[in-house]
C-alpha atoms as a PDB file:
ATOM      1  CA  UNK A   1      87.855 193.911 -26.206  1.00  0.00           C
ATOM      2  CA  UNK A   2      85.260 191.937 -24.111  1.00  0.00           C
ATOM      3  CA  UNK A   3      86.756 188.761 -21.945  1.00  0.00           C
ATOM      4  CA  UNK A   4      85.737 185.493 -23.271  1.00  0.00           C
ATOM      5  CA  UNK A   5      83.220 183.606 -20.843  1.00  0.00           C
ATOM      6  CA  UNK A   6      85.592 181.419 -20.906  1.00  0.00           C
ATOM      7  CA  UNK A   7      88.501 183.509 -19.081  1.00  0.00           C
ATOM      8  CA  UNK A   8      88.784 181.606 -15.941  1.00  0.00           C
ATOM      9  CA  UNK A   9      89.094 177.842 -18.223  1.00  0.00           C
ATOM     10  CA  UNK A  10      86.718 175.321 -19.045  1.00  0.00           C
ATOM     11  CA  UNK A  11      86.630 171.995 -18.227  1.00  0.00           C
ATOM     12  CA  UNK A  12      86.951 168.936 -20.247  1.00  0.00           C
ATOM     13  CA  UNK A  13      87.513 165.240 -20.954  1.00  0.00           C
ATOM     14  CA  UNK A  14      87.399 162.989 -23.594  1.00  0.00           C
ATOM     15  CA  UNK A  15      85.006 159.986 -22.468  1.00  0.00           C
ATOM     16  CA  UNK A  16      85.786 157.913 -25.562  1.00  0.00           C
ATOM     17  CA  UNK A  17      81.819 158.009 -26.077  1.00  0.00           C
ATOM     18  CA  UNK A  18      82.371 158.691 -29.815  1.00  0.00           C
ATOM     19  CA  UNK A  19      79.383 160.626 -30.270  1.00  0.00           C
ATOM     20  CA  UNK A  20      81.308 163.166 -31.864  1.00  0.00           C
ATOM     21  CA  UNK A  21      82.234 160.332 -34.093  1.00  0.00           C
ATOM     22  CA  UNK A  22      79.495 158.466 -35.326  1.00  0.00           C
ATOM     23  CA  UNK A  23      75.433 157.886 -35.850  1.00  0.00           C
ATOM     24  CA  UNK A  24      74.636 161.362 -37.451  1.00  0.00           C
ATOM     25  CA  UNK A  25      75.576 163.138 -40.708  1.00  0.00           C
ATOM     26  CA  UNK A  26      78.377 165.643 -40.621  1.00  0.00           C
ATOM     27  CA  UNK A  27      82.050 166.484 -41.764  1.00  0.00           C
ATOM     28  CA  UNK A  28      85.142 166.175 -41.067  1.00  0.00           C
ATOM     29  CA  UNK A  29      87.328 168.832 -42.861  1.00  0.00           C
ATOM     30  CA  UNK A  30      90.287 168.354 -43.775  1.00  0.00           C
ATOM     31  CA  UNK A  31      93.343 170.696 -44.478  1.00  0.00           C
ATOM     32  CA  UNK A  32      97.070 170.168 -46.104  1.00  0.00           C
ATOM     33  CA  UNK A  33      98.379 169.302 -43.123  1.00  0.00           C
ATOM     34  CA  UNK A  34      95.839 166.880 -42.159  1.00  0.00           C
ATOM     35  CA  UNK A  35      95.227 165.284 -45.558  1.00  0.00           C
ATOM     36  CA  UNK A  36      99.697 164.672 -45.046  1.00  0.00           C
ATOM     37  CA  UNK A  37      99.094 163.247 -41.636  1.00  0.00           C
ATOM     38  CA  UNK A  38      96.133 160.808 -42.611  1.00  0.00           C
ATOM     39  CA  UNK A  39      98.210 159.743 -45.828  1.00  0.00           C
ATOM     40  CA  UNK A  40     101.140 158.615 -44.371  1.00  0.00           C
ATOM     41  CA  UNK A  41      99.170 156.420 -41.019  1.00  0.00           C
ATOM     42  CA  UNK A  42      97.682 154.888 -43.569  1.00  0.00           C
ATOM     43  CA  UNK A  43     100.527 154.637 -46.398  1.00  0.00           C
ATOM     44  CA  UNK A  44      98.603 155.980 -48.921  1.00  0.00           C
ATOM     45  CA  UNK A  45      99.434 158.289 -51.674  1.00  0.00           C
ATOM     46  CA  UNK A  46      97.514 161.338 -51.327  1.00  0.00           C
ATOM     47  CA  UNK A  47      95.649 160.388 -54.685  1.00  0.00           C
ATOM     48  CA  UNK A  48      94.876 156.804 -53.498  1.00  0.00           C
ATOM     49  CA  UNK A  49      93.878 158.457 -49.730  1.00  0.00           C
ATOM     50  CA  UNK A  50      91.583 161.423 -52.061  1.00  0.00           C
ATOM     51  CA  UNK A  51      89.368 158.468 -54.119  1.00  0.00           C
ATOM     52  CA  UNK A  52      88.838 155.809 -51.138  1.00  0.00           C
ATOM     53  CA  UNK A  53      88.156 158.392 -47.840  1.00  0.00           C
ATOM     54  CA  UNK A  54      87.825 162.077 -49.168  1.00  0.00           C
ATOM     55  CA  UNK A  55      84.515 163.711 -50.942  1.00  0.00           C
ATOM     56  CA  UNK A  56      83.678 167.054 -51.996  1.00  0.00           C
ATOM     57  CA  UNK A  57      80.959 168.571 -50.063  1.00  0.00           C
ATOM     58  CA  UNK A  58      79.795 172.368 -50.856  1.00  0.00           C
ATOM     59  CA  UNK A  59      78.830 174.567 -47.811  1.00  0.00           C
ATOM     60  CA  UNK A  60      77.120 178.217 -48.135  1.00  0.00           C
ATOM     61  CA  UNK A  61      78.784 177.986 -51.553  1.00  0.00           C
ATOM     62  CA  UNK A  62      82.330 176.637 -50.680  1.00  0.00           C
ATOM     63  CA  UNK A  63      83.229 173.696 -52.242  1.00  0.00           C
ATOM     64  CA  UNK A  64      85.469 171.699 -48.963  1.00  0.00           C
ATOM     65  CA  UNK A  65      87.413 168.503 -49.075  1.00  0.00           C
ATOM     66  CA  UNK A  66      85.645 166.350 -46.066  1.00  0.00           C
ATOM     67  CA  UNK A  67      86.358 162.232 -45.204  1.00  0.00           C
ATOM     68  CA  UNK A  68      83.680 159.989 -46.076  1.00  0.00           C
ATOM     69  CA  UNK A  69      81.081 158.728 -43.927  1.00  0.00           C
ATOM     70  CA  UNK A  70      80.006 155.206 -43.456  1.00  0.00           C
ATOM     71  CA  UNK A  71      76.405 154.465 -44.657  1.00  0.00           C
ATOM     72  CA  UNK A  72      75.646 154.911 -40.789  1.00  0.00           C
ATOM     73  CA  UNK A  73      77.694 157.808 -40.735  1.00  0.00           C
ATOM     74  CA  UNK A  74      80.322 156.890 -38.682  1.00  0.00           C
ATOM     75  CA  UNK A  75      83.634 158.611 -39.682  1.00  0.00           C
ATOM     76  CA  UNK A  76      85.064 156.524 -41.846  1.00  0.00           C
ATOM     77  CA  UNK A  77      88.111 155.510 -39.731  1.00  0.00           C
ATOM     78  CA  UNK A  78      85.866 154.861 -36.764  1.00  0.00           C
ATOM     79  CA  UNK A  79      86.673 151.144 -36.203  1.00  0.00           C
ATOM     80  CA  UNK A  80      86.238 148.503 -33.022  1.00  0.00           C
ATOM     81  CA  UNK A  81      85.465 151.573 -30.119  1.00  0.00           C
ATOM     82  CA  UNK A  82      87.404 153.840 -31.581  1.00  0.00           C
ATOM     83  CA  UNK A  83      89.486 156.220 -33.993  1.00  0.00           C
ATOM     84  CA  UNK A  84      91.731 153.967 -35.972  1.00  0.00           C
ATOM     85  CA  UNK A  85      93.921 156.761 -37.183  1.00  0.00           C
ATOM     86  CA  UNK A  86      93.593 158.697 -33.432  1.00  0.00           C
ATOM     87  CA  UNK A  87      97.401 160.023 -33.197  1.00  0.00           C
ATOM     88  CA  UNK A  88      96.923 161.777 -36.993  1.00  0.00           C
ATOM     89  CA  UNK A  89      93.283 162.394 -36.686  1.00  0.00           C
ATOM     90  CA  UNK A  90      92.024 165.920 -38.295  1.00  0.00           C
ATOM     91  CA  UNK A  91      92.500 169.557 -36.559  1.00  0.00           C
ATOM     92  CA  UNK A  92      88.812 169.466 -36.593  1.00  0.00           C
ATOM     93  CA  UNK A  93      89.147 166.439 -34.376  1.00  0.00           C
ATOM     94  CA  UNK A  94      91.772 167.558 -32.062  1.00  0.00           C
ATOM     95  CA  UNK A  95      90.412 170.477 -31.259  1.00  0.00           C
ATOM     96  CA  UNK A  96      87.155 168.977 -30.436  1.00  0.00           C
ATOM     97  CA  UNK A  97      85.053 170.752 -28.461  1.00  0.00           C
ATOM     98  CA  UNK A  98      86.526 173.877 -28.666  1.00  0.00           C
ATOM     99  CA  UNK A  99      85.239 175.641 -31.861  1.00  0.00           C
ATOM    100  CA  UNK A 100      84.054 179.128 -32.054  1.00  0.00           C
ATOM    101  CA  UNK A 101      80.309 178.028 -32.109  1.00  0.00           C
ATOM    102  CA  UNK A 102      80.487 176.381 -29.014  1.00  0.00           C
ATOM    103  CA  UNK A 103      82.713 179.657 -27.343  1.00  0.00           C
ATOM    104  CA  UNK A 104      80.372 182.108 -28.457  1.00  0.00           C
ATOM    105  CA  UNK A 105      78.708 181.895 -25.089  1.00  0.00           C
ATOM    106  CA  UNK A 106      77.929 180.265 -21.637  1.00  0.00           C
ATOM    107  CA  UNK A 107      74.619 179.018 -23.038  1.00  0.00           C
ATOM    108  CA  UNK A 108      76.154 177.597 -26.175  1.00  0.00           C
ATOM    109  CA  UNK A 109      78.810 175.930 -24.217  1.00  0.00           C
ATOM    110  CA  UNK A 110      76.258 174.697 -21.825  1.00  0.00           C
ATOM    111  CA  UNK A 111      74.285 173.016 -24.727  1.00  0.00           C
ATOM    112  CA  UNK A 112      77.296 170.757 -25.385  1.00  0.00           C
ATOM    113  CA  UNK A 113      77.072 169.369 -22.097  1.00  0.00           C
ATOM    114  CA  UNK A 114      73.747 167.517 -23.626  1.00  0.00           C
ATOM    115  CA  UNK A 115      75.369 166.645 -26.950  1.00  0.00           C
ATOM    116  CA  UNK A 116      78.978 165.584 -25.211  1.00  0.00           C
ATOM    117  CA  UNK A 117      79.429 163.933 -21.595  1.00  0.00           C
ATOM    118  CA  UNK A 118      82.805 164.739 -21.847  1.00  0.00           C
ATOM    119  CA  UNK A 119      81.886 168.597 -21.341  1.00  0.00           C
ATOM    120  CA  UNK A 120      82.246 170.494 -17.802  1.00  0.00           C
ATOM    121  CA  UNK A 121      84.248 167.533 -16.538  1.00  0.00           C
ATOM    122  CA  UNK A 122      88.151 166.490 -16.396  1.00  0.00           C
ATOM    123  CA  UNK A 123      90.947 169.043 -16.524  1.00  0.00           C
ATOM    124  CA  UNK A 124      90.665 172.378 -17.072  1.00  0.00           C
ATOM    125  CA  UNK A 125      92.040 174.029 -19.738  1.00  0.00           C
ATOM    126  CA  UNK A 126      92.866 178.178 -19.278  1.00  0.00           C
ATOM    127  CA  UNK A 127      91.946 180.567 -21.909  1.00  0.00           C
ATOM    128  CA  UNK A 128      95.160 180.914 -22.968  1.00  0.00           C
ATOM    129  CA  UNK A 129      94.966 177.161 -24.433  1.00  0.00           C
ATOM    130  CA  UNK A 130      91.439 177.289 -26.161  1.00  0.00           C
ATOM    131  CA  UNK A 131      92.675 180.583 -27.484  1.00  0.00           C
ATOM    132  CA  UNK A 132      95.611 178.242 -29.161  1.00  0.00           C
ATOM    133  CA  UNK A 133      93.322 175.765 -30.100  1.00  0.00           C
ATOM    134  CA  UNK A 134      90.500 178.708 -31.597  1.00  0.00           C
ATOM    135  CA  UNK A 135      93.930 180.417 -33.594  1.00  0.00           C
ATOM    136  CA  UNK A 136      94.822 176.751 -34.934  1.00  0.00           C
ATOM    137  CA  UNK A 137      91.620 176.786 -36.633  1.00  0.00           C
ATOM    138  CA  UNK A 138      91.980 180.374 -37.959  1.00  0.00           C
ATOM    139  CA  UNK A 139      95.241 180.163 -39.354  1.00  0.00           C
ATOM    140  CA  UNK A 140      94.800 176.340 -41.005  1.00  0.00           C
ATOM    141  CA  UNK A 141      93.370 176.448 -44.276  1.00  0.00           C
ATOM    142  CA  UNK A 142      91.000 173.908 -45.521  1.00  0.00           C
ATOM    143  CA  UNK A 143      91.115 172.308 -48.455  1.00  0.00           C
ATOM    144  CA  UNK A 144      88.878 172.771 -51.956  1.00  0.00           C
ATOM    145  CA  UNK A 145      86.714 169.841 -52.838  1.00  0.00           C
ATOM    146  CA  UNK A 146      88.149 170.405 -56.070  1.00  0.00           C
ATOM    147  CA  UNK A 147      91.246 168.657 -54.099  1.00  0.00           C
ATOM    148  CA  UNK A 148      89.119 165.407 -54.168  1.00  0.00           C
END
């Protein structure tokens, strides 16, 4: 098996920027366990949470469950600087920036530093922790947008 780039840790800090957050088009997918989480911070049933923040989007064929955007497309619970539902936010949040596109290499990792200030500063977290944070990913499934 080849060692990640990313065996010796990476480096990272949130800078509360929010441009992972807001001002262009994207998703937010949720799973079980998120769509459980989000309900009860904002003590909703899951049908009421499903018809005012969730849509169906459909990806390279898959139909997903994703949050709304605002017409600006800012998430949806992006409110006065920041994420109004930040201690149940999304896996897809939390484990912000470290997805597999962004581990795939150096260079791609790199790239992130334009897109995210937060990137290549702060603590460092070992491989053993992204490898967590990849494997929470894996193993969470997301949610049909049949759901919605």
């Amino acid at each position: 098996m080849n060692t990640p780039f990313y065996s010796r840790g990476l480096r990272f800090e949130c800078t509360g920027c929010s441009r992972c957050c807001r001002h262009e088009p994207g998703y937010v997918f949720l799973s079980d366990n998120d769509l459980s989480r989000l309900c009860a911070a904002v003590e909703l049933s899951r049908a009421e949470f499903l018809e005012k923040y969730c849509r169906s989007v459909n990806i390279h064929g898959f139909s997903r469950l994703s949050l709304r955007e605002k017409d600006n497309y800012d998430c949806i619970f992006w409110k006065d600087g920041g994420c109004s539902v930040y201690e149940s936010r999304p896996l897809q949040c939390r484990t912000y920036p470290f997805w597999e596109p962004f581990l795939s290499s150096r260079e791609d990792w790199e790239a992130m530093s334009g897109e995210c200030p937060g990137v290549n500063r702060g603590r460092l977290y070992s491989q053993r922790e992204i490898d967590r944070l990849l494997e929470a990913r894996r193993s969470e499934a997301l949610l049909s947008g049949d759901d919605a």
